[in-house]
Protein backbone atom coordinates (compact mmCIF):
# COMPACT_ATOMS: atom_id res chain seq x y z
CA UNK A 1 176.05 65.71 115.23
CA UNK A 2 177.60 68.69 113.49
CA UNK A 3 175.12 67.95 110.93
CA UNK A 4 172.16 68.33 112.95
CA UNK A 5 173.68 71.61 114.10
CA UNK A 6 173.34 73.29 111.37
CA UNK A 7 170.65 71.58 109.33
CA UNK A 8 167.68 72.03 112.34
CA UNK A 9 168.35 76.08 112.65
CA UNK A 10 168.13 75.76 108.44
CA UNK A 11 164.39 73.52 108.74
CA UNK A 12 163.30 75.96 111.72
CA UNK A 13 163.94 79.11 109.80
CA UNK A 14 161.86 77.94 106.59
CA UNK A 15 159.10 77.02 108.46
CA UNK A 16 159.05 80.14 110.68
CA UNK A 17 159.07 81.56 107.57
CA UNK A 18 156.22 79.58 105.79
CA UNK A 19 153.64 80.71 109.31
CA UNK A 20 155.03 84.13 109.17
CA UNK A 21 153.81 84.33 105.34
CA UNK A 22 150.30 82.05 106.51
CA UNK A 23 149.59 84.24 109.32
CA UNK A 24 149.91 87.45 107.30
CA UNK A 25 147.62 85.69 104.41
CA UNK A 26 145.08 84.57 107.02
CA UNK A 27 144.86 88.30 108.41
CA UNK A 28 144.37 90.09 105.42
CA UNK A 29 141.64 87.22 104.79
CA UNK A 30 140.16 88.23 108.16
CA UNK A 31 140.73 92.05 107.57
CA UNK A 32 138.42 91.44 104.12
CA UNK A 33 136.04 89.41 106.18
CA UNK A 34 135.57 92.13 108.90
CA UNK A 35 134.99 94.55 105.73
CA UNK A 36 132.03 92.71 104.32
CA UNK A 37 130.20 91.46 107.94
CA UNK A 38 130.40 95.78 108.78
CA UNK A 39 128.72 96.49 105.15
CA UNK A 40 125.94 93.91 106.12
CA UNK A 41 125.58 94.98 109.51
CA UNK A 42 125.20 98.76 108.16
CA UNK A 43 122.70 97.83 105.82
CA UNK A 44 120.84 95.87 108.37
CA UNK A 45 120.80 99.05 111.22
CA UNK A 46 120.38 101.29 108.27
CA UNK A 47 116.67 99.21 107.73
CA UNK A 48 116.11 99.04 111.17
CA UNK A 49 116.33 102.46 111.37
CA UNK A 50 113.45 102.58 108.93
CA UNK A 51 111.31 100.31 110.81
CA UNK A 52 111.87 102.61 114.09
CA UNK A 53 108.69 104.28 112.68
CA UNK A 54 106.38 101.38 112.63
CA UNK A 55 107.51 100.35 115.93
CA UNK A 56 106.52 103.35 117.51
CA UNK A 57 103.12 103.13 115.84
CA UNK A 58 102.60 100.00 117.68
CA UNK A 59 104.07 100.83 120.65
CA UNK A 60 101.54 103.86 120.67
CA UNK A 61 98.42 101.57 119.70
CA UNK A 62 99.38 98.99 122.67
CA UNK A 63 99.34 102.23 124.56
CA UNK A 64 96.43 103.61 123.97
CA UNK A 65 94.67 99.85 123.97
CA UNK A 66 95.83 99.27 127.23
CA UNK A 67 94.56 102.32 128.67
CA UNK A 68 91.11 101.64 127.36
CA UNK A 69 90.92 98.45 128.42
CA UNK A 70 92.06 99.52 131.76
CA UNK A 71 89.36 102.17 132.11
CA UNK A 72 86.57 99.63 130.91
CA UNK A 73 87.80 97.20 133.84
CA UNK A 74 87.77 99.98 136.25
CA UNK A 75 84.14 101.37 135.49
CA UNK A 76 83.25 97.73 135.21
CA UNK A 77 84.56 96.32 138.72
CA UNK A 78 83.23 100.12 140.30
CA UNK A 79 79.57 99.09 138.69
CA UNK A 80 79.67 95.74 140.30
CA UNK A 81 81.12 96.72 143.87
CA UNK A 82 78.61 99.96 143.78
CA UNK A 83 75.77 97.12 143.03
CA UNK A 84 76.76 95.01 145.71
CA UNK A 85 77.27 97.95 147.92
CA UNK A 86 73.59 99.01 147.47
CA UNK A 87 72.10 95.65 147.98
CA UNK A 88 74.06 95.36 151.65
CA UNK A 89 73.11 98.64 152.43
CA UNK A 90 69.49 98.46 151.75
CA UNK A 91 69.75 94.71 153.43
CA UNK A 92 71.53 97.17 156.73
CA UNK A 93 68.59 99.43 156.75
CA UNK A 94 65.57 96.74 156.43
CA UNK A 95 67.02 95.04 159.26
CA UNK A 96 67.54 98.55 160.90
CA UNK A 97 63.64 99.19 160.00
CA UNK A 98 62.69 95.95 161.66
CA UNK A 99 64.08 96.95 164.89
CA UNK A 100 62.56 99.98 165.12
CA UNK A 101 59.19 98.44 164.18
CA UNK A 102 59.62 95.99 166.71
């Protein structure tokens, strides 16, 4: 029992040891790691940042697409209501001269 005493402190020690000197391995691995992901993800903002341009070339085409298109619809949908429109009202006042003829 004695034995057991002072052997298990002995075993717990080295081993505390051994994760104390894994652990500090593993987080200068990680620490290295980190260092290389932040050099990539520079390099990619730094060429997205380049692209910004382009973007807003595109963005400005949609734009100005969509506002044509819009303006084509509108004079197109105000042509056919204004031609309906006409037809009802000359329809209103043929039935109005009718009446009056009658």
């Amino acid at each position: 029992m004695e034995c057991a005493n002072t052997v298990f402190p002995i075993i717990l020690y080295i081993l505390g040891a051994v994760l104390l000197v894994v652990l500090i391995i593993l987080a200068i691995k990680c620490i290295g790691t980190l260092k290389r992901i932040n050099t990539v993800v520079d390099d990619v903002s730094e060429k997205a940042g380049k692209l910004n341009g382009v973007f807003d070339i595109i963005d400005n085409t949609t734009d100005m697409i969509t506002s044509i298109s819009d303006k084509a619809i509108d004079f197109i949908s105000g042509a056919i209501t204004g031609l309906f429109s006409r037809k009802k009202r000359k329809k209103d006042e043929g039935n109005e001269n009718e009446e009056e003829g009658n």
